[in-house]
PDB file of N, CA and C in Angstrom:
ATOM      1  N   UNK A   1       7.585-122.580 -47.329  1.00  0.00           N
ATOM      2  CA  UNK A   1       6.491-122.793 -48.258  1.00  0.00           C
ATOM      3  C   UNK A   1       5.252-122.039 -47.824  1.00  0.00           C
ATOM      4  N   UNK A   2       5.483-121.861 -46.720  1.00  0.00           N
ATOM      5  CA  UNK A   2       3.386-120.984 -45.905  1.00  0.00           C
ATOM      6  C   UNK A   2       4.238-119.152 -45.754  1.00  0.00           C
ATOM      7  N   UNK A   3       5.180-119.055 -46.342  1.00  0.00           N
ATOM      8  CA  UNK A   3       5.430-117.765 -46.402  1.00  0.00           C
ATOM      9  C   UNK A   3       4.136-116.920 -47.396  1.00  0.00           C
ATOM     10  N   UNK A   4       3.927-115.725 -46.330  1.00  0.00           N
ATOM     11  CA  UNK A   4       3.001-114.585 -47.523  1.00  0.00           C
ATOM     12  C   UNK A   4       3.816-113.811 -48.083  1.00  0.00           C
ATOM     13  N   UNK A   5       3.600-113.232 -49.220  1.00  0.00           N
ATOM     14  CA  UNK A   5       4.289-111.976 -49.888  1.00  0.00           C
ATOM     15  C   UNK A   5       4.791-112.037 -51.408  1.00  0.00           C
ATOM     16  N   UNK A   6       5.731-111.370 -51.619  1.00  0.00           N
ATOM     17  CA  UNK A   6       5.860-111.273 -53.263  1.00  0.00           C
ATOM     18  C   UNK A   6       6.521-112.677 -53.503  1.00  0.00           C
ATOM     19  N   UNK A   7       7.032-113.313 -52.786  1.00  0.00           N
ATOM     20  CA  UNK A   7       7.955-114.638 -53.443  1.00  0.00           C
ATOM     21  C   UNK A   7       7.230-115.738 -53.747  1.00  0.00           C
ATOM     22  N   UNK A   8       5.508-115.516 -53.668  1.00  0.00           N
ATOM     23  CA  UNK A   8       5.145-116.616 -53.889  1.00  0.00           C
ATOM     24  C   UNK A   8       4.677-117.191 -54.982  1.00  0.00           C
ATOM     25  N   UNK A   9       4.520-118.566 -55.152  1.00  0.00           N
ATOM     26  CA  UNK A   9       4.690-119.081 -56.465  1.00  0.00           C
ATOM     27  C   UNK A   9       3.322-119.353 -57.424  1.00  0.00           C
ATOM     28  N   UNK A  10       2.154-119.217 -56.314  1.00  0.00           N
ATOM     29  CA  UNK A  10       0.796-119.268 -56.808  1.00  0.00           C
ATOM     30  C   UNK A  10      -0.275-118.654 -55.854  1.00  0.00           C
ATOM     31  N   UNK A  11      -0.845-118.109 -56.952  1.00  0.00           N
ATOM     32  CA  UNK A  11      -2.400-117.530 -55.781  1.00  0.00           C
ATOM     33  C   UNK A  11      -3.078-118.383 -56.657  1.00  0.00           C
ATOM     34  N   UNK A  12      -4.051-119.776 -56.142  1.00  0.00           N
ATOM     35  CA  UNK A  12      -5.613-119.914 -56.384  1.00  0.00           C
ATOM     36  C   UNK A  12      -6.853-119.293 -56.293  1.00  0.00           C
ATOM     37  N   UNK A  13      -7.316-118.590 -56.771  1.00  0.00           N
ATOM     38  CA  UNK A  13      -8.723-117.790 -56.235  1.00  0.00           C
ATOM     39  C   UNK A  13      -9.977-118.975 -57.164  1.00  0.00           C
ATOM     40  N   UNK A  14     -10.360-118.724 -55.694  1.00  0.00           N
ATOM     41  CA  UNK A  14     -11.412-119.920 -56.003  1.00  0.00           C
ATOM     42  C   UNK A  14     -13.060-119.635 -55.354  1.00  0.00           C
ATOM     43  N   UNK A  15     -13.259-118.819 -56.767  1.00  0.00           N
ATOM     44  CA  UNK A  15     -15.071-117.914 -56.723  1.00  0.00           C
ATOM     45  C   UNK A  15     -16.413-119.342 -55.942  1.00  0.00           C
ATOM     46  N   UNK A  16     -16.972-119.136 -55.314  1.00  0.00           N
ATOM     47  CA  UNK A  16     -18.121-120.123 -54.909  1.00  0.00           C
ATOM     48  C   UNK A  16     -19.302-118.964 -55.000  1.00  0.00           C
ATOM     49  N   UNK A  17     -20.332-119.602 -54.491  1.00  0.00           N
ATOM     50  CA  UNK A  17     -21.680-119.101 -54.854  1.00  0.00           C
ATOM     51  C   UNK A  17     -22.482-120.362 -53.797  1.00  0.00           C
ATOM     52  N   UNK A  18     -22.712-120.230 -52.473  1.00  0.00           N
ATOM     53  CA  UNK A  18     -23.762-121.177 -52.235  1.00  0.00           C
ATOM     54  C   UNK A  18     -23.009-122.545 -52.369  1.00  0.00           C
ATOM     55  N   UNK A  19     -21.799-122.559 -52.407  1.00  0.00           N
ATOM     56  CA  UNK A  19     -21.571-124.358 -52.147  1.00  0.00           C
ATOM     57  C   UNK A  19     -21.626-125.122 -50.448  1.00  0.00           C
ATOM     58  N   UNK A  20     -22.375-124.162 -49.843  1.00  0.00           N
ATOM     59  CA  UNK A  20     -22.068-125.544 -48.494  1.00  0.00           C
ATOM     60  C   UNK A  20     -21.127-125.544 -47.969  1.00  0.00           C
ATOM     61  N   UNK A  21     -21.192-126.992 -47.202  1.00  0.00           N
ATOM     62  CA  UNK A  21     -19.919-127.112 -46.483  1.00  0.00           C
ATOM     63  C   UNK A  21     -18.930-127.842 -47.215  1.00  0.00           C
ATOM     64  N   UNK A  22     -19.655-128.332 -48.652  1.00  0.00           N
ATOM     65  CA  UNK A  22     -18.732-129.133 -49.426  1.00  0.00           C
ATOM     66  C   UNK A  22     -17.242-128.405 -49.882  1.00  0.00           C
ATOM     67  N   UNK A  23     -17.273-127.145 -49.960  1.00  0.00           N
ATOM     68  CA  UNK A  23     -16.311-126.327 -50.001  1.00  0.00           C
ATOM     69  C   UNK A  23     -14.915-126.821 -49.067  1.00  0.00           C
ATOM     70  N   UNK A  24     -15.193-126.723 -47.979  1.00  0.00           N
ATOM     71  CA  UNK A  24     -14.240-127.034 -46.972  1.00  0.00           C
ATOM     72  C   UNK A  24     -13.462-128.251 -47.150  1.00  0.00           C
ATOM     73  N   UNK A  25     -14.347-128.895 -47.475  1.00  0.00           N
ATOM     74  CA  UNK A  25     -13.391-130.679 -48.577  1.00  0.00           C
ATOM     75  C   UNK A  25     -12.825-129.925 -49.848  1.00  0.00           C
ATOM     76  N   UNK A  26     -13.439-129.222 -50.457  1.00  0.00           N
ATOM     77  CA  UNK A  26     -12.460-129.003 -52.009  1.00  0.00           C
ATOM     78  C   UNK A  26     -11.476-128.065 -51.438  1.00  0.00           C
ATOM     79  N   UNK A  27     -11.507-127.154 -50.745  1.00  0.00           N
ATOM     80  CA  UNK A  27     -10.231-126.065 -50.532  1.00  0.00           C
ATOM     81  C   UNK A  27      -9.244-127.366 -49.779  1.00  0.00           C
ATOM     82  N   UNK A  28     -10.084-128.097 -48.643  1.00  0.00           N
ATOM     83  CA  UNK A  28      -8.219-128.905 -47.918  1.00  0.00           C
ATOM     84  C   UNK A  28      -8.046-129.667 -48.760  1.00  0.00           C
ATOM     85  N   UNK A  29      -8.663-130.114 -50.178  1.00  0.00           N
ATOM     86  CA  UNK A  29      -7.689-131.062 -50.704  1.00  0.00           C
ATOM     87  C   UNK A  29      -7.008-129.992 -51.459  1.00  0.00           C
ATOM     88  N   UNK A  30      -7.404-129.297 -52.007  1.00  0.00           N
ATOM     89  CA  UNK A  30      -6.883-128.295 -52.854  1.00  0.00           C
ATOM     90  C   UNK A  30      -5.459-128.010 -52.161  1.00  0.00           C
ATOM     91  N   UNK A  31      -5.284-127.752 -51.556  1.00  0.00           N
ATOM     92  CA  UNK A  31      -4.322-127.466 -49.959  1.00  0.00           C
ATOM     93  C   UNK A  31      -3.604-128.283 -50.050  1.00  0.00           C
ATOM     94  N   UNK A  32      -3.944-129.776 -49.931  1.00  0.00           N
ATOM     95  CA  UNK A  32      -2.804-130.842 -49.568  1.00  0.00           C
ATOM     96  C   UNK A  32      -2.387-131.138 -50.529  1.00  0.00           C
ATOM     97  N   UNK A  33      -2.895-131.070 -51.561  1.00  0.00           N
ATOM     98  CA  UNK A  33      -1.987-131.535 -53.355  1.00  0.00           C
ATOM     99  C   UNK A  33      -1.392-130.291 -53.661  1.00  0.00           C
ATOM    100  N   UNK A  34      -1.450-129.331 -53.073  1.00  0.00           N
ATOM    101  CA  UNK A  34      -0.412-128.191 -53.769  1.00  0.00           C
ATOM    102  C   UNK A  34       0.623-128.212 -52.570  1.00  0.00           C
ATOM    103  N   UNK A  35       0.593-129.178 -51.313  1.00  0.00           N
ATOM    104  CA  UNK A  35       1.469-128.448 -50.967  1.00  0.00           C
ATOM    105  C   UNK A  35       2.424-129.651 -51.020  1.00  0.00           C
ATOM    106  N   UNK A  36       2.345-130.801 -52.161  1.00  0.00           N
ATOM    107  CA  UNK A  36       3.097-131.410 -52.217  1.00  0.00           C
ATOM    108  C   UNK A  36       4.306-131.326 -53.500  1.00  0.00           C
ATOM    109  N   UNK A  37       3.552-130.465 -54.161  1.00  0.00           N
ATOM    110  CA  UNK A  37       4.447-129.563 -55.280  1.00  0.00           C
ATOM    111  C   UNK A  37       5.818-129.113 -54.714  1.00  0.00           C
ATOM    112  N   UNK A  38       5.858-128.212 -53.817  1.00  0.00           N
ATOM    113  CA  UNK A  38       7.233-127.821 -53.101  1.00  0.00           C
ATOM    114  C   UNK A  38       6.746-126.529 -53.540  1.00  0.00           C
ATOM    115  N   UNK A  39       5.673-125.655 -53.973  1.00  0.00           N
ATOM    116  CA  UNK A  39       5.924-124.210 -54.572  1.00  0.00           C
ATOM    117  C   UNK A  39       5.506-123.650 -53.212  1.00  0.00           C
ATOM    118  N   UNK A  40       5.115-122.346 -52.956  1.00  0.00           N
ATOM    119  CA  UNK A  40       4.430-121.826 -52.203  1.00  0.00           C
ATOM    120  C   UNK A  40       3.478-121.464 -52.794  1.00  0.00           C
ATOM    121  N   UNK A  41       2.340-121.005 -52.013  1.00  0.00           N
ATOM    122  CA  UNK A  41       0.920-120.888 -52.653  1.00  0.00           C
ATOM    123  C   UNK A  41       0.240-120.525 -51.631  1.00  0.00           C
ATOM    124  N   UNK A  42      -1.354-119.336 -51.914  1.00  0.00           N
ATOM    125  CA  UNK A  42      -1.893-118.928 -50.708  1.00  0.00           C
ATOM    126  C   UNK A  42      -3.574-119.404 -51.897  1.00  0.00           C
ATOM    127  N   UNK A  43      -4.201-119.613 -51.128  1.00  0.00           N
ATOM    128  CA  UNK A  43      -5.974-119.727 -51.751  1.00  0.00           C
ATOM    129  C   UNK A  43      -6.983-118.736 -51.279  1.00  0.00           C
ATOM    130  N   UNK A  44      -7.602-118.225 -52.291  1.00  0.00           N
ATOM    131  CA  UNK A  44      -8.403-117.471 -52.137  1.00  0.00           C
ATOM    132  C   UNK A  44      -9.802-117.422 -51.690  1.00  0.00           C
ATOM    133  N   UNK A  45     -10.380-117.987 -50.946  1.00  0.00           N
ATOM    134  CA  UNK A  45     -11.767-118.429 -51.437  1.00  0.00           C
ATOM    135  C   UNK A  45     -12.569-117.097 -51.292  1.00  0.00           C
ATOM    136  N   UNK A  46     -13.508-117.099 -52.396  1.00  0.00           N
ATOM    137  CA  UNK A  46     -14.537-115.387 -52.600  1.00  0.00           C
ATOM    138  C   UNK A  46     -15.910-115.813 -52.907  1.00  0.00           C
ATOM    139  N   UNK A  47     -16.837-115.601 -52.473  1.00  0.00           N
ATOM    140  CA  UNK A  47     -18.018-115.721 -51.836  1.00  0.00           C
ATOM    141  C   UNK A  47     -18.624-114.657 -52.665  1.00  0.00           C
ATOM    142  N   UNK A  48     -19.432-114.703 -53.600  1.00  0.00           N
ATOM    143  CA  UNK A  48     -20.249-113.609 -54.364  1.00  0.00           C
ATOM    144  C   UNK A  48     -21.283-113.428 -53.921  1.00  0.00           C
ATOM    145  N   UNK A  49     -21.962-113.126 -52.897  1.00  0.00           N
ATOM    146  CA  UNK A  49     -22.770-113.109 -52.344  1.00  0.00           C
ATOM    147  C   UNK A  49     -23.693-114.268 -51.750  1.00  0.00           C
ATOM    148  N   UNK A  50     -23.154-115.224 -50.835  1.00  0.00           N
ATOM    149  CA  UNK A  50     -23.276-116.599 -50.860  1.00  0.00           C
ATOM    150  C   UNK A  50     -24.257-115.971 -49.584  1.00  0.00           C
ATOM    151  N   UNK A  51     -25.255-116.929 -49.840  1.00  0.00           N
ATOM    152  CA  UNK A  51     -26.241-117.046 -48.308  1.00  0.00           C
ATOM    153  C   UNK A  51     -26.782-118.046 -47.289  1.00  0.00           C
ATOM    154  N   UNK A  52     -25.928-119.315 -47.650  1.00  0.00           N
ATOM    155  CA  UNK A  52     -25.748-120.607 -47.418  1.00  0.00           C
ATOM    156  C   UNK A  52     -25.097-120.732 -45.925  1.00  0.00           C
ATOM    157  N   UNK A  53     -23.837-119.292 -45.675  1.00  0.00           N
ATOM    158  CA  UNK A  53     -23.379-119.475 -44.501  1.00  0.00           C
ATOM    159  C   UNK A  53     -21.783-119.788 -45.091  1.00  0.00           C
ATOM    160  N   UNK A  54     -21.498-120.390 -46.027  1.00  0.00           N
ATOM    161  CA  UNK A  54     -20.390-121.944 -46.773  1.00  0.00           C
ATOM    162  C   UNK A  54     -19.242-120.797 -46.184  1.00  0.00           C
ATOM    163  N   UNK A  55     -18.899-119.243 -45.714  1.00  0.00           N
ATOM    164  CA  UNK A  55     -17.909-119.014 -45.456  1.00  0.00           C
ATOM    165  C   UNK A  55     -17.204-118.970 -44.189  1.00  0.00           C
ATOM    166  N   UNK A  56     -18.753-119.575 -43.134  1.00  0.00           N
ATOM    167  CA  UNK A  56     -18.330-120.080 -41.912  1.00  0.00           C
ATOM    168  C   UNK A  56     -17.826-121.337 -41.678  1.00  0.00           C
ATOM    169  N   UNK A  57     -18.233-122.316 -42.754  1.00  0.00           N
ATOM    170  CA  UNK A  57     -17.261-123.411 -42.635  1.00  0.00           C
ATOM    171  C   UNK A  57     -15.946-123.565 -42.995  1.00  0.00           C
ATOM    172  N   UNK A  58     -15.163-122.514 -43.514  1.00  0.00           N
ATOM    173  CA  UNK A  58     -13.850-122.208 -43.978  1.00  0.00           C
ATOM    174  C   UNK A  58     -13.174-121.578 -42.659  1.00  0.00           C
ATOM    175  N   UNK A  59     -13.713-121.263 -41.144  1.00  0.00           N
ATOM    176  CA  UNK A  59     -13.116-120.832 -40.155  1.00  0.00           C
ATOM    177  C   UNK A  59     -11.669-121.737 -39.515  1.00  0.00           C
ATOM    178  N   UNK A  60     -10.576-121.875 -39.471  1.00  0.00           N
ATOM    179  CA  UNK A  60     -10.019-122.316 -39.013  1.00  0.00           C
ATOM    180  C   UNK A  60      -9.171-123.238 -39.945  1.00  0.00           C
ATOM    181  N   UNK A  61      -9.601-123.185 -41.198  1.00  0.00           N
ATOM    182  CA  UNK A  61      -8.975-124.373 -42.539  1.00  0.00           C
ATOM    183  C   UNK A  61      -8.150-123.677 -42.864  1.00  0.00           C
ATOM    184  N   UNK A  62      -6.492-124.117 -42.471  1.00  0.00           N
ATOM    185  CA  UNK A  62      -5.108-123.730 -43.479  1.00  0.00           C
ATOM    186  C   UNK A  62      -5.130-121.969 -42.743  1.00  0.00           C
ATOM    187  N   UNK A  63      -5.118-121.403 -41.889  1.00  0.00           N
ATOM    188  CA  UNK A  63      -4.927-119.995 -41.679  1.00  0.00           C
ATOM    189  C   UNK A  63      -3.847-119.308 -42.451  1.00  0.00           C
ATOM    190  N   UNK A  64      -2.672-120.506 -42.723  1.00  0.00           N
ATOM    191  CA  UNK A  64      -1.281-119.838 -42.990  1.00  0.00           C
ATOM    192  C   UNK A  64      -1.466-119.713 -45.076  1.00  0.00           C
ATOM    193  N   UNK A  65      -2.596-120.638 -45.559  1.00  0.00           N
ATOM    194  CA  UNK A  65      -2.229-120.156 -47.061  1.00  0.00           C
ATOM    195  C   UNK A  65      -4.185-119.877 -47.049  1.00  0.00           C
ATOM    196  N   UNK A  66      -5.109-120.088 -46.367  1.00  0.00           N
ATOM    197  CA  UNK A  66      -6.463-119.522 -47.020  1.00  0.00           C
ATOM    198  C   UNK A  66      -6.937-118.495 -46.581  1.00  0.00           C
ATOM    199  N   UNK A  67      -7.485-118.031 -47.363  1.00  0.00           N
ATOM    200  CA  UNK A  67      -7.967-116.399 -46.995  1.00  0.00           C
ATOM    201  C   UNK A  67      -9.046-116.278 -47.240  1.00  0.00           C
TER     202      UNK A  67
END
């Protein structure tokens, strides 16, 4: 299921702007309810020019599906 590459069954991309550290709660739940699906799946999180910092609190969350 934490395989990367063409077999997988979903990409989430999930745009923020300035959310904080609240982010880091919505991506691991995001995380733990998909990975009870059985699909595989990797998450995107993309930062449009965020100045909050919110993409240093994503260091170390899920390595094998967030990016």
């Amino acid at each position: 299921m934490w395989e990367r590459g063409p077999d997988l069954d979903l990409t989430v991309v999930l745009p923020c702007f300035n959310p904080g550290t609240r982010v880091r709660d919505t991506i691991d739940e995001l995380v733990r309810t998909l990975a009870t699906t059985g699909a595989s799946f990797e998450v995107i999180a993309v930062s449009d020019g965020s100045t909050d910092g919110s993409e240093g609190s994503l260091t170390g969350l899920w390595p094998e599906v967030v990016r």
